[in-house]
PDB file of N, CA and C in Angstrom:
ATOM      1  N   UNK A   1     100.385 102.259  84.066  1.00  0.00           N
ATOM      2  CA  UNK A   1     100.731 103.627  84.288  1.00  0.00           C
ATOM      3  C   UNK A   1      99.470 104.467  84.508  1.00  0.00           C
ATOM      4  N   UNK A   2      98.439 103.996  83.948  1.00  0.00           N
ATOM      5  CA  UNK A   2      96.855 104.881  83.900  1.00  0.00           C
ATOM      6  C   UNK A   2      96.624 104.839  85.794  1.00  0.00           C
ATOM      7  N   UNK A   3      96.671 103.698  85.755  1.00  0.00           N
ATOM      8  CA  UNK A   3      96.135 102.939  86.873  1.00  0.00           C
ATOM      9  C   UNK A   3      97.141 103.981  88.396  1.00  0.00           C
ATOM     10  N   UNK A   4      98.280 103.617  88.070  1.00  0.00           N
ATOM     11  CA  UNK A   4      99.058 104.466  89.305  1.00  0.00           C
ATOM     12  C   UNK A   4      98.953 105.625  89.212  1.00  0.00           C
ATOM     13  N   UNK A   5      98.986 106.422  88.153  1.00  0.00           N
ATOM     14  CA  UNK A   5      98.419 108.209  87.964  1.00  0.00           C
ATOM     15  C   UNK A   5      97.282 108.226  88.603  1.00  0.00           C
ATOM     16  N   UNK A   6      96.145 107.351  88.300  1.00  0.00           N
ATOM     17  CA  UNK A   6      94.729 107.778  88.698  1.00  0.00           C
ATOM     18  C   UNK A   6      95.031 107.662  90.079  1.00  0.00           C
ATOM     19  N   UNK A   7      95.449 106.365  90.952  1.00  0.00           N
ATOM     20  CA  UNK A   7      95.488 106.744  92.271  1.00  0.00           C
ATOM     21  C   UNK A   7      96.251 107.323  92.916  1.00  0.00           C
ATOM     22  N   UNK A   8      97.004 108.100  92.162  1.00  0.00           N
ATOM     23  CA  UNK A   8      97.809 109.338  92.510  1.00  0.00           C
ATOM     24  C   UNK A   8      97.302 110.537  93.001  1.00  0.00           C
ATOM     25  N   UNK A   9      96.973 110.572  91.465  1.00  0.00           N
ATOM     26  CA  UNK A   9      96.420 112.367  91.746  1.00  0.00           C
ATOM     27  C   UNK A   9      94.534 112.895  91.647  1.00  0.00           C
ATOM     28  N   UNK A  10      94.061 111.258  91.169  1.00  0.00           N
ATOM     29  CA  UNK A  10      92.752 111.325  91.667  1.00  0.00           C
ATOM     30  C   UNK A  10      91.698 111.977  92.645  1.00  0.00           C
ATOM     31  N   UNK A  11      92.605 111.929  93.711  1.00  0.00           N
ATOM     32  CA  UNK A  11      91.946 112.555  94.863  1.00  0.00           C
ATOM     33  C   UNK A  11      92.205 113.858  95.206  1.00  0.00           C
ATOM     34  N   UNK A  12      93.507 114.460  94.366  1.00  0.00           N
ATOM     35  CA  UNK A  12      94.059 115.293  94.896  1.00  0.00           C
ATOM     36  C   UNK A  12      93.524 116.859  93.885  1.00  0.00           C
ATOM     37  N   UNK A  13      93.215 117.856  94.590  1.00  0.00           N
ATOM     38  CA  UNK A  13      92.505 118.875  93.740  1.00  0.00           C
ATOM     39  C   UNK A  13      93.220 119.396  93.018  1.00  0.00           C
ATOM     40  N   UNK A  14      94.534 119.452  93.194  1.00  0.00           N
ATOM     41  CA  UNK A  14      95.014 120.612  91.410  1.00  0.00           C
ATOM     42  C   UNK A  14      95.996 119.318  90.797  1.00  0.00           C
ATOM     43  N   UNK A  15      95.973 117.890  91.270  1.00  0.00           N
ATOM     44  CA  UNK A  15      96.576 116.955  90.167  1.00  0.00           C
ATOM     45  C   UNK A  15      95.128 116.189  88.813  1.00  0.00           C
ATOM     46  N   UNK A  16      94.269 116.439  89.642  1.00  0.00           N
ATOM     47  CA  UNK A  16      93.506 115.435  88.967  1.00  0.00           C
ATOM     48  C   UNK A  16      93.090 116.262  87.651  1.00  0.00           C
ATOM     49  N   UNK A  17      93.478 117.786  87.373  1.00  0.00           N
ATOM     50  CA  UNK A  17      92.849 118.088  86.147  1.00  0.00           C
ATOM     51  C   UNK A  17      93.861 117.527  84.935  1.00  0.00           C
ATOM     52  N   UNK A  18      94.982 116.826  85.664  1.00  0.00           N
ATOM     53  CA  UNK A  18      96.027 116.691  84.592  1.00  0.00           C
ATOM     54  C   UNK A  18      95.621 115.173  84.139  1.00  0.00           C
ATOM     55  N   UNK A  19      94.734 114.716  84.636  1.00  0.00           N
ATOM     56  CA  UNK A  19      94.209 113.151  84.607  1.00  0.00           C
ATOM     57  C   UNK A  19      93.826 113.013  82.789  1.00  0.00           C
ATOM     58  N   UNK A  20      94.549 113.536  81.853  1.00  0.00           N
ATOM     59  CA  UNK A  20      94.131 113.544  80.334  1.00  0.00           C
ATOM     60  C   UNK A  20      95.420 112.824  79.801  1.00  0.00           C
ATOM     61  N   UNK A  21      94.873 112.753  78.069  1.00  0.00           N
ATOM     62  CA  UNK A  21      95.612 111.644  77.137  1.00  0.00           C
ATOM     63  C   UNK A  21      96.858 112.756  77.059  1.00  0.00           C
ATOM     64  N   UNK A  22      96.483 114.005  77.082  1.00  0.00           N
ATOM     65  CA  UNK A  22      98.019 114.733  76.599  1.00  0.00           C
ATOM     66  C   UNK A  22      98.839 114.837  77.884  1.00  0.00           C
ATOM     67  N   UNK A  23      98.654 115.032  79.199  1.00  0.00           N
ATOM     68  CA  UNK A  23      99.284 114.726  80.200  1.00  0.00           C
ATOM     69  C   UNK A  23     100.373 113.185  80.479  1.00  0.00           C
ATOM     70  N   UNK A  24      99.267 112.184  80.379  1.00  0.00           N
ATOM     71  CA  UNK A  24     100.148 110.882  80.415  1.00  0.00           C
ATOM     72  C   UNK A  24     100.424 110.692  79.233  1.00  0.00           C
ATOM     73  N   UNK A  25     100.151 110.918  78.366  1.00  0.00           N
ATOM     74  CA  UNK A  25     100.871 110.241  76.957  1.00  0.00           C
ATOM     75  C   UNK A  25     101.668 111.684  76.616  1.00  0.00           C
ATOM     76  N   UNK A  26     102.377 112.578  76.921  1.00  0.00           N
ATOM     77  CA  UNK A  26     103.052 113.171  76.416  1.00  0.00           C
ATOM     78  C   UNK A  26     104.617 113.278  76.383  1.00  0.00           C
ATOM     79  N   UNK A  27     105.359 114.258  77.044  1.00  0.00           N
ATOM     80  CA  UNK A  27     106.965 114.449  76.815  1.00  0.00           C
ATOM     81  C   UNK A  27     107.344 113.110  78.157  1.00  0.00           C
ATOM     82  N   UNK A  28     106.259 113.442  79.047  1.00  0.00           N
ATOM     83  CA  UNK A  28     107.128 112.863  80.591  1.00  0.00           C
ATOM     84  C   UNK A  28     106.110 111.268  80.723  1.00  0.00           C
ATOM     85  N   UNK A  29     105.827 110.909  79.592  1.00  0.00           N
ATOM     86  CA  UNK A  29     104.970 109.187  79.561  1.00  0.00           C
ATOM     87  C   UNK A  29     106.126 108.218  79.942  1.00  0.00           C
ATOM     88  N   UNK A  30     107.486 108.504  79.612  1.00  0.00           N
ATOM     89  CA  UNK A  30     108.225 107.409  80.003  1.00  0.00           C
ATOM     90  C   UNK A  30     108.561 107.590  81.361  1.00  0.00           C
ATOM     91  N   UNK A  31     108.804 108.580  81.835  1.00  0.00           N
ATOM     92  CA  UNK A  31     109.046 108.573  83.395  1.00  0.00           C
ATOM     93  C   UNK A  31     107.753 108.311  84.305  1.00  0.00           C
ATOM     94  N   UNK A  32     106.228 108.136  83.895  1.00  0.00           N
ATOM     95  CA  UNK A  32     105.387 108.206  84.185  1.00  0.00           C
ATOM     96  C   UNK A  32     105.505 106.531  84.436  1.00  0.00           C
ATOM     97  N   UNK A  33     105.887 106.005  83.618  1.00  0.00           N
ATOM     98  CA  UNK A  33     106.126 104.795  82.955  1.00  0.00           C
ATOM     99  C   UNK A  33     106.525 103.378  83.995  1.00  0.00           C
ATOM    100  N   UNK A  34     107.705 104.578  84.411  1.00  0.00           N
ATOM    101  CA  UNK A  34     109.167 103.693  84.887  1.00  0.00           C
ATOM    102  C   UNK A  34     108.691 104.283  86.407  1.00  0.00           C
ATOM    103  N   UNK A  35     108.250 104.978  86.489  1.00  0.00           N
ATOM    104  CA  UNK A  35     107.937 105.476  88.249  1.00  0.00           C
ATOM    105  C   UNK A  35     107.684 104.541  88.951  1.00  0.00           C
ATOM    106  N   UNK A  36     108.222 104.307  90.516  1.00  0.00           N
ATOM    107  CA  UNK A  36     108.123 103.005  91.188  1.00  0.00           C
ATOM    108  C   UNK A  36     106.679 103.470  91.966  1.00  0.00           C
ATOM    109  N   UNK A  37     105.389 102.467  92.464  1.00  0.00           N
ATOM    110  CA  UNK A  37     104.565 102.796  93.587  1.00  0.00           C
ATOM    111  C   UNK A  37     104.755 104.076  94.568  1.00  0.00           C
ATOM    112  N   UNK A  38     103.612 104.665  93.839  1.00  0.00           N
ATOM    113  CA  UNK A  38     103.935 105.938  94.891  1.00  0.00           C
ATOM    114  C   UNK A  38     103.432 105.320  96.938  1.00  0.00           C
ATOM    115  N   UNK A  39     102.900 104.252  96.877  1.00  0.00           N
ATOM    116  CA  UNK A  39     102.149 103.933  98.072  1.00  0.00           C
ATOM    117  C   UNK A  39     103.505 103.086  98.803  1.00  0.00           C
ATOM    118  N   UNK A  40     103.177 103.466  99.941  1.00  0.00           N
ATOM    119  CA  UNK A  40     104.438 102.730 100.917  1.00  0.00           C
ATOM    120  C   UNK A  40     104.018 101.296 101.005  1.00  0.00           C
ATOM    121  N   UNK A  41     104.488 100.569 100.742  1.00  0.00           N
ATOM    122  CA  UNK A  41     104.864  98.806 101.027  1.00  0.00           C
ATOM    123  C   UNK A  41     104.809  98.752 102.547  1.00  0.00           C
ATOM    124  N   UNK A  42     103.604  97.863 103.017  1.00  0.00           N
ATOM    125  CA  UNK A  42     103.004  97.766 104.678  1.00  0.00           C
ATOM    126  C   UNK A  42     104.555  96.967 105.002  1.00  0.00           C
ATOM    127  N   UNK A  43     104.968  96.738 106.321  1.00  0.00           N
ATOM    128  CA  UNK A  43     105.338  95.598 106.759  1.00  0.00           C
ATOM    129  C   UNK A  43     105.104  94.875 107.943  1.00  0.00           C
ATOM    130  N   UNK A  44     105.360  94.245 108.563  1.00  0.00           N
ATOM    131  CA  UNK A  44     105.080  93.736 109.845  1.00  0.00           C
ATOM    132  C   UNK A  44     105.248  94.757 111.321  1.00  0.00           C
ATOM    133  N   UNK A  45     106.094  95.248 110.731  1.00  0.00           N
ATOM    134  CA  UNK A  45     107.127  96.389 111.819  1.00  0.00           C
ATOM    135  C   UNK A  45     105.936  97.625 112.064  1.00  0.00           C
ATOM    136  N   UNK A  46     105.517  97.907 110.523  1.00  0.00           N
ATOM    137  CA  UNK A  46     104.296  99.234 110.976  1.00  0.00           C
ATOM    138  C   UNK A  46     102.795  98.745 111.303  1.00  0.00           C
ATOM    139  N   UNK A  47     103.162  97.746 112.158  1.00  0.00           N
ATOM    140  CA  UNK A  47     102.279  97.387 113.352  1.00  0.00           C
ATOM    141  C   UNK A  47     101.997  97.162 114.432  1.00  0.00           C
ATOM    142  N   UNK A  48     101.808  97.547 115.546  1.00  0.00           N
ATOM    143  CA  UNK A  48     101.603  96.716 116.869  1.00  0.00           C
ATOM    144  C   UNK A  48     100.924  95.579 117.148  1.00  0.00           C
ATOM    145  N   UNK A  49     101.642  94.373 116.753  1.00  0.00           N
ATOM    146  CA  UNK A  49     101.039  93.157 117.036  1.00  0.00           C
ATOM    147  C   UNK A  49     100.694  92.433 118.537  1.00  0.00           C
ATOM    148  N   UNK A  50     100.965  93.697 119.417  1.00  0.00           N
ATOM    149  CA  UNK A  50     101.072  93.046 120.904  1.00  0.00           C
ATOM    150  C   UNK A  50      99.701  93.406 121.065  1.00  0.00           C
ATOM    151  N   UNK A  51      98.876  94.393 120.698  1.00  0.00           N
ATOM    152  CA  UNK A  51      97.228  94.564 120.928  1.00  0.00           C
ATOM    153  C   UNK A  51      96.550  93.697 120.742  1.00  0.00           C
TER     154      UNK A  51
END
């Protein structure tokens, strides 16, 4: 869960001040928890393999 927050909101300027123990460990740690990959899953299709 550390790991997918950080490359969440790491980069991003008004998420990353929330990058603390009372942010992820607080009321919303289980939904933080259970959250699926915020990053899109590549597939074959979002490519042009004819180049």
């Amino acid at each position: 869960m550390i790991y997918l927050k950080s490359a969440e909101w790491l980069e991003d300027p008004v998420m990353c001040k929330y990058l603390r123990p009372e942010t992820l460990f607080g009321s919303k740690f289980e939904a933080y928890r259970n959250q699926k990959s915020w990053k899109k899953e590549l597939t074959e299709e979002d490519f042009d393999l004819d180049e």
